[in-house]
N, C-alpha and C. Protein backbone atom coordinates (compact mmCIF):
# COMPACT_ATOMS: atom_id res chain seq x y z
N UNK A 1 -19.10 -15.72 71.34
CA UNK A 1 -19.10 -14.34 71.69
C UNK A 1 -19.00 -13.47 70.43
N UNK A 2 -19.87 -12.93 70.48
CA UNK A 2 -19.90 -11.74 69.08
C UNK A 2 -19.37 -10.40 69.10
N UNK A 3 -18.69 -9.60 68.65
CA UNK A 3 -18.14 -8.65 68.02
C UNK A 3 -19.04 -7.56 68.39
N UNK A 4 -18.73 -6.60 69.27
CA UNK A 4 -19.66 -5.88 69.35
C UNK A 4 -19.30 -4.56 68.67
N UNK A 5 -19.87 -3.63 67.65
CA UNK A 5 -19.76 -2.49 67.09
C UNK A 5 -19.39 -1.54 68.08
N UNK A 6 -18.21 -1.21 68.07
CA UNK A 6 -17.22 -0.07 68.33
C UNK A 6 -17.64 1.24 67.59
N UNK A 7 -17.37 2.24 68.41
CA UNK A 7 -17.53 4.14 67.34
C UNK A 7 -16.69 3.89 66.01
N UNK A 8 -15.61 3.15 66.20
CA UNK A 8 -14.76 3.46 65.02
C UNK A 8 -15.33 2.61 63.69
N UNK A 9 -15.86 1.45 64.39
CA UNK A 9 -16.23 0.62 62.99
C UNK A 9 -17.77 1.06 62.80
N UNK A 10 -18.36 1.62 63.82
CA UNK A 10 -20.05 1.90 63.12
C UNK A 10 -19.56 3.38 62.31
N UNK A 11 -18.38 4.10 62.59
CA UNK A 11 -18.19 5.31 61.71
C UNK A 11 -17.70 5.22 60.24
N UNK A 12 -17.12 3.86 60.06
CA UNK A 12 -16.64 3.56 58.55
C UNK A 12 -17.31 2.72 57.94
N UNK A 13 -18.23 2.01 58.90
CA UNK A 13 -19.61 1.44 57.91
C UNK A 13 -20.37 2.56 57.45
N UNK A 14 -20.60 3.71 58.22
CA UNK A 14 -21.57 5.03 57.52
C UNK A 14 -20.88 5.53 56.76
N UNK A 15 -19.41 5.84 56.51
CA UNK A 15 -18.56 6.24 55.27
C UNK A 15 -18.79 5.45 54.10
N UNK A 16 -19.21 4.11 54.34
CA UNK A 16 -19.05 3.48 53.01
C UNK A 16 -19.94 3.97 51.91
N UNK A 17 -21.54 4.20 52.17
CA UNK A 17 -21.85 4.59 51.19
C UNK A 17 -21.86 5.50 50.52
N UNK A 18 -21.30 6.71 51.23
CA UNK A 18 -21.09 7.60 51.16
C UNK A 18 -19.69 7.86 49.66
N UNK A 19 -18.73 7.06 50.28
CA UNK A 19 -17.61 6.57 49.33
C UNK A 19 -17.73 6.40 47.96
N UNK A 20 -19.38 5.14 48.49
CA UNK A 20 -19.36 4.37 46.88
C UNK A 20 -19.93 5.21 46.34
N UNK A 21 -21.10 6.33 46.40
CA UNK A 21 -21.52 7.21 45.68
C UNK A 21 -20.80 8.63 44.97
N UNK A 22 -19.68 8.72 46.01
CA UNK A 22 -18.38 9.27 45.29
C UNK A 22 -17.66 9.49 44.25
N UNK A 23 -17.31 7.38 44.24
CA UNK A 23 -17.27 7.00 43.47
C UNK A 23 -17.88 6.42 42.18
N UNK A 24 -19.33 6.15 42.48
CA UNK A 24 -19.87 6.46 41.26
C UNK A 24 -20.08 7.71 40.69
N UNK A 25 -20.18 8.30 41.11
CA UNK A 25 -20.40 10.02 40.54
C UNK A 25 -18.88 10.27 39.71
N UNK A 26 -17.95 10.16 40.64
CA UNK A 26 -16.52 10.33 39.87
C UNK A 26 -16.29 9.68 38.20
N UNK A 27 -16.75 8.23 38.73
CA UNK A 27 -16.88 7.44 36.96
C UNK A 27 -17.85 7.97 36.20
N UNK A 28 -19.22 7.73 36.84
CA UNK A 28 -19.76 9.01 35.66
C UNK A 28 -19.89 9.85 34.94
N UNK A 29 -19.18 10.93 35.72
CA UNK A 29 -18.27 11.95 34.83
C UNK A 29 -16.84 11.45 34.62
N UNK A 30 -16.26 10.84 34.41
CA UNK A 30 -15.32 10.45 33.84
C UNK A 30 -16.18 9.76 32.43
N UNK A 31 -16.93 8.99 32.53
CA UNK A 31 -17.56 8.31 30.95
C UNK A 31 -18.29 9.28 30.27
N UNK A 32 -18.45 10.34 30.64
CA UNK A 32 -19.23 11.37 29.99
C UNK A 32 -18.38 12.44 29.25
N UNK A 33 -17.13 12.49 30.29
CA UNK A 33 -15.64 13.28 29.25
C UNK A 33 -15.19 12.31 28.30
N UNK A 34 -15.52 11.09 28.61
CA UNK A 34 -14.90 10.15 27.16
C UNK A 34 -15.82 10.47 25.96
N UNK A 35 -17.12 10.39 26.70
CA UNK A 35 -18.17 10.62 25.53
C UNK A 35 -18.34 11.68 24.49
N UNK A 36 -17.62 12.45 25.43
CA UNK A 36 -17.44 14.13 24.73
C UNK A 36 -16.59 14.05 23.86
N UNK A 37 -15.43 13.35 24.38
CA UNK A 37 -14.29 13.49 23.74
C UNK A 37 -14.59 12.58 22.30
N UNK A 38 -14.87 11.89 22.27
CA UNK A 38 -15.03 10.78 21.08
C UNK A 38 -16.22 11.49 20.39
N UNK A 39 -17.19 12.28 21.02
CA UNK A 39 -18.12 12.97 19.88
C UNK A 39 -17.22 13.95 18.80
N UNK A 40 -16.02 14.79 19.86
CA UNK A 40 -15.84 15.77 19.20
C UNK A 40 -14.62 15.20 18.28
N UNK A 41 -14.14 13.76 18.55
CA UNK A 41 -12.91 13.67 17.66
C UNK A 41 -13.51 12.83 16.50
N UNK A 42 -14.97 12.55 16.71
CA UNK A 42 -15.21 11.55 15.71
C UNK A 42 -15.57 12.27 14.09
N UNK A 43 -15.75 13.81 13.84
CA UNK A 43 -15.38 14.18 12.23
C UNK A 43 -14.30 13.87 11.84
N UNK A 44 -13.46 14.54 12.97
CA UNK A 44 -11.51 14.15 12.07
C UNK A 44 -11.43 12.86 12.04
N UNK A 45 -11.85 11.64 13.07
CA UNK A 45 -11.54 10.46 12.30
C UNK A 45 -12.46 10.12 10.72
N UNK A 46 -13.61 10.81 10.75
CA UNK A 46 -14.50 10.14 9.59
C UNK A 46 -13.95 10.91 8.45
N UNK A 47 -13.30 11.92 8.38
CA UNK A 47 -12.38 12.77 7.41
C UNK A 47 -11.16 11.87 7.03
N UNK A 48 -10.48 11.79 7.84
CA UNK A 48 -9.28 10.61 7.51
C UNK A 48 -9.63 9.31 7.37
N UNK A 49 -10.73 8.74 7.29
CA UNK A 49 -11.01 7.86 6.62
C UNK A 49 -11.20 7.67 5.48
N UNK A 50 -12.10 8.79 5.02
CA UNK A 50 -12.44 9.10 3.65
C UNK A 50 -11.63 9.62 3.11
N UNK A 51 -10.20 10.63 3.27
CA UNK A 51 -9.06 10.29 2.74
C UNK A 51 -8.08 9.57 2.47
N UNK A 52 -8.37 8.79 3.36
CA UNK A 52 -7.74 7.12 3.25
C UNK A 52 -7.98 6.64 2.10
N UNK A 53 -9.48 6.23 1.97
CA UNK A 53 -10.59 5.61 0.88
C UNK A 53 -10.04 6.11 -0.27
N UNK A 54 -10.44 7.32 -0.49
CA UNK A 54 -10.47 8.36 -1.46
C UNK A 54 -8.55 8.19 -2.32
N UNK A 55 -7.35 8.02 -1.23
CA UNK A 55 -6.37 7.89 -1.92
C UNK A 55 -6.09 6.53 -2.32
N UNK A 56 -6.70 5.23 -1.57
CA UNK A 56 -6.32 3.63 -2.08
C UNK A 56 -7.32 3.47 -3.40
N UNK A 57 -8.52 4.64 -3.56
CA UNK A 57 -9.22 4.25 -4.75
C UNK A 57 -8.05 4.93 -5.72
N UNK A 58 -7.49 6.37 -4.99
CA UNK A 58 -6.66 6.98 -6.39
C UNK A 58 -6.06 5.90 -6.93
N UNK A 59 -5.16 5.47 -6.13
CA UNK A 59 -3.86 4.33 -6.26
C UNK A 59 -4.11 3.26 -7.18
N UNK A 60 -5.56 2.65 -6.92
CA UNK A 60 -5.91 1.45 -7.17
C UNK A 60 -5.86 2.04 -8.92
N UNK A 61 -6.77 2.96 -8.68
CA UNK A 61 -6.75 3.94 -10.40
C UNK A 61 -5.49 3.72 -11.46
N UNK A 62 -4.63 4.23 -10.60
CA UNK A 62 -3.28 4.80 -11.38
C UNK A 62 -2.47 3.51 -11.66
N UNK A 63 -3.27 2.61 -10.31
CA UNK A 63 -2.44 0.83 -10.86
C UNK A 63 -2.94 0.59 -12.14
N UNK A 64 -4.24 0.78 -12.21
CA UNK A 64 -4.94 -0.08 -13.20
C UNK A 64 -4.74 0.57 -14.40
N UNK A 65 -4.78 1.90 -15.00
CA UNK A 65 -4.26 2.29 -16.06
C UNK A 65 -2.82 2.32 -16.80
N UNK A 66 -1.85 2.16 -15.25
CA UNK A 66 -0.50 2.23 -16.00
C UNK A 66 -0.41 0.15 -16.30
N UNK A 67 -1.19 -0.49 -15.84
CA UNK A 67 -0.89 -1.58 -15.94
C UNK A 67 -1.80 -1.98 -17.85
N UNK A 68 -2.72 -1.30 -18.00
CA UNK A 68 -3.32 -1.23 -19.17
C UNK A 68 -2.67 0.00 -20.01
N UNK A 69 -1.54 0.55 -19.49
CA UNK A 69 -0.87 1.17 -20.68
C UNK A 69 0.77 0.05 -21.20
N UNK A 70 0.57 -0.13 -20.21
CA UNK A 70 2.09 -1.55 -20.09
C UNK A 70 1.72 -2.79 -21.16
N UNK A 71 0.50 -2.83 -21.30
CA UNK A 71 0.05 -4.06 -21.49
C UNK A 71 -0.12 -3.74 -23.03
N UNK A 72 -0.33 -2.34 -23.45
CA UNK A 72 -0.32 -1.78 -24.85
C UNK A 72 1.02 -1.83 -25.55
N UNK A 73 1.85 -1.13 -24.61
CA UNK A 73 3.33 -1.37 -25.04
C UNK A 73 3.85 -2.31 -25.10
N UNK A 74 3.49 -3.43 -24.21
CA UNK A 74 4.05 -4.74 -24.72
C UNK A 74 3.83 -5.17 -26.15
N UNK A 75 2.66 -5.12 -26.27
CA UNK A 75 1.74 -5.32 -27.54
C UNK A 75 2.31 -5.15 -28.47
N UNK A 76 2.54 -3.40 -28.39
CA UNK A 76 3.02 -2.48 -29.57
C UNK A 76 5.05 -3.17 -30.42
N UNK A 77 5.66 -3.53 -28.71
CA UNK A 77 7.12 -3.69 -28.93
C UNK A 77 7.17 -5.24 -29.65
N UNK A 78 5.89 -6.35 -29.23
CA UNK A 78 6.11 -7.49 -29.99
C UNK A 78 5.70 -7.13 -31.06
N UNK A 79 4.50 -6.60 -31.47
CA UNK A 79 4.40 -6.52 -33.09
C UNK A 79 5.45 -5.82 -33.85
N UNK A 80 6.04 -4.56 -33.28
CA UNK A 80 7.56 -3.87 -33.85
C UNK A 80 8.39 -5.68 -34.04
N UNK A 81 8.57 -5.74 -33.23
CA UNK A 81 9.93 -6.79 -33.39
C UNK A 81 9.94 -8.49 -34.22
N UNK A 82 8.09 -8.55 -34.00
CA UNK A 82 7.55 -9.69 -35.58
C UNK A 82 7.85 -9.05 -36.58
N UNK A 83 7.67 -7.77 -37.10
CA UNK A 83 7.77 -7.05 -38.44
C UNK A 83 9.10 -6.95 -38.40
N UNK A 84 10.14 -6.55 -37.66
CA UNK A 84 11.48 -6.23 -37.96
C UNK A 84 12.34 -7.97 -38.32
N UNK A 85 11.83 -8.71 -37.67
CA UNK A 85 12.00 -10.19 -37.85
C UNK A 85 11.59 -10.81 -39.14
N UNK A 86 10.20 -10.39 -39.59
CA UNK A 86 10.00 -10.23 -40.99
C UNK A 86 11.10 -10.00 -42.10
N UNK A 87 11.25 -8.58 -41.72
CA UNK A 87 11.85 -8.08 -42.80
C UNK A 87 13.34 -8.38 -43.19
N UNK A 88 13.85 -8.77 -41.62
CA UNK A 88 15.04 -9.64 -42.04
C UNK A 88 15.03 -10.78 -42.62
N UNK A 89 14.01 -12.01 -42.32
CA UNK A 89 13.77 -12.48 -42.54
C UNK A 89 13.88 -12.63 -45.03
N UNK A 90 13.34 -11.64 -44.99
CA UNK A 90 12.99 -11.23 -46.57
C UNK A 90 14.19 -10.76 -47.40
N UNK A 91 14.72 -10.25 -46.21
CA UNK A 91 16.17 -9.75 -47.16
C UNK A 91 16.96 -10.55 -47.41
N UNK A 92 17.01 -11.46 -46.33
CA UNK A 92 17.81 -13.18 -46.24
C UNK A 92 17.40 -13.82 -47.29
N UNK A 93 16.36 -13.65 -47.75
CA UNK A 93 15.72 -14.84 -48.67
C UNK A 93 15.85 -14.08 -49.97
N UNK A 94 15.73 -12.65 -50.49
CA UNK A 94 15.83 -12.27 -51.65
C UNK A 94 17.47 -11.47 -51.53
N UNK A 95 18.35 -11.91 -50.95
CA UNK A 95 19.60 -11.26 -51.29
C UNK A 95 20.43 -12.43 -50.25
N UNK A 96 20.76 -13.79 -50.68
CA UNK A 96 21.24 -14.71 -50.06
C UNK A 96 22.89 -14.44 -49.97
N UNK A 97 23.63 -13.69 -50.91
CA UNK A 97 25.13 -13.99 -51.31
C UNK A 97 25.57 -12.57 -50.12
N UNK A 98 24.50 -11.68 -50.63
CA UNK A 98 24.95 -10.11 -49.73
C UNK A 98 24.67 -10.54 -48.38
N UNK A 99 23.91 -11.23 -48.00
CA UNK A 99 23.83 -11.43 -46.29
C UNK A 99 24.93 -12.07 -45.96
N UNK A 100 25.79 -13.46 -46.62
CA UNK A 100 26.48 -14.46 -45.87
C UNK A 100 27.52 -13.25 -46.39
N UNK A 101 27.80 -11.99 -47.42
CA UNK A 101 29.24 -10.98 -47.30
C UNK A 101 29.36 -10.18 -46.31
N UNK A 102 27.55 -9.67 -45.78
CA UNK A 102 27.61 -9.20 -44.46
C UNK A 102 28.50 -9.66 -43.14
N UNK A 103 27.67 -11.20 -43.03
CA UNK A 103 27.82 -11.45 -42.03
C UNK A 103 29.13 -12.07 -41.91
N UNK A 104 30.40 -12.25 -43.11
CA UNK A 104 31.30 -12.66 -42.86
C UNK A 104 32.10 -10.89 -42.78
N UNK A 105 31.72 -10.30 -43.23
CA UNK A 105 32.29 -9.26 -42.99
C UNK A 105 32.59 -8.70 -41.35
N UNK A 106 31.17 -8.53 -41.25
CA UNK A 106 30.70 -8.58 -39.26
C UNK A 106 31.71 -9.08 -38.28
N UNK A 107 31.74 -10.47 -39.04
CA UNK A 107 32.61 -11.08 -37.82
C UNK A 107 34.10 -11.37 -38.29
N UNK A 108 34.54 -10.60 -39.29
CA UNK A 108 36.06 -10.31 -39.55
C UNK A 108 36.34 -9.29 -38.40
N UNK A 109 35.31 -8.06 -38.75
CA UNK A 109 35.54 -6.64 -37.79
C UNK A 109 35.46 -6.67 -36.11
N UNK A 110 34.64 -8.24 -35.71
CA UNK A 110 34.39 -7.96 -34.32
C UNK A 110 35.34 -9.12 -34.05
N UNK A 111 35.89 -10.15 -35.05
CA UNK A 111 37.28 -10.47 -34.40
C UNK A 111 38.60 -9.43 -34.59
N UNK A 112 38.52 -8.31 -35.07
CA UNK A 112 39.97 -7.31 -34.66
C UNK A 112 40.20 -6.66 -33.98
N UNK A 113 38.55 -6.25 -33.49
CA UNK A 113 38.07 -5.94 -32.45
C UNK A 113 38.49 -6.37 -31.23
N UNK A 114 37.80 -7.54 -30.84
CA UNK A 114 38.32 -8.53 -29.70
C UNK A 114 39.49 -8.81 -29.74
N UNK A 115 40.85 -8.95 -30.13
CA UNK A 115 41.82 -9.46 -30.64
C UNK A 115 42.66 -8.17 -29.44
N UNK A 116 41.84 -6.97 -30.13
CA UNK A 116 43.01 -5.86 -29.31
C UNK A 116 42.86 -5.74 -28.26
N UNK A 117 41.87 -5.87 -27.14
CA UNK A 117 41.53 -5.75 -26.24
C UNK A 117 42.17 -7.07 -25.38
């Protein structure tokens, strides 16, 4: 025995398509306000990108020069401190008696030093 179509169910089978075209129309314009929306936000994102860019290149910049000014000063403080090593070096060797009066002197003063403390 089969089901025979009632007013109520032949009236919500004719709603249906009715519905689904509703509902497509509704999403349609719903993907078309996205579309809008992402046209009109897409300068400010391509702006903050390129300020993005624009500051990791600064950065990258300011790494790379202070790291090639570091690298000068290192340079500069070992060759200072070979030459100052030098020159002690020279005074040791052409004034042998005045260095060992120094250096016993030195450490008379930094034991009376330590002593009081």
């Amino acid at each position: 025995m089969e089901a025979q179509p009632t007013p109520a169910n032949s009236k919500a089978a004719d709603a249906m398509p009715d519905l689904q075209q509703r509902i497509d129309r509704a999403a349609t314009g719903v993907h078309a306000a996205i579309d809008s929306a992402s046209g009109a936000a897409r300068p400010t994102l391509d702006r903050y990108v390129a300020e993005a860019h624009d500051l990791v290149d600064r950065m990258a910049d300011a790494v790379s020069a202070s790291g090639a000014s570091l690298d000068s000063k290192t340079s500069e403080a070992s060759q200072l401190g070979r030459h100052a090593r030098d020159e002690v070096r020279g005074y040791i060797d052409r004034h042998p008696v005045a260095t060992l009066g120094l250096a016993l002197g030195a450490g008379f003063l930094l034991s009376r030093l330590l002593r009081r403390l």
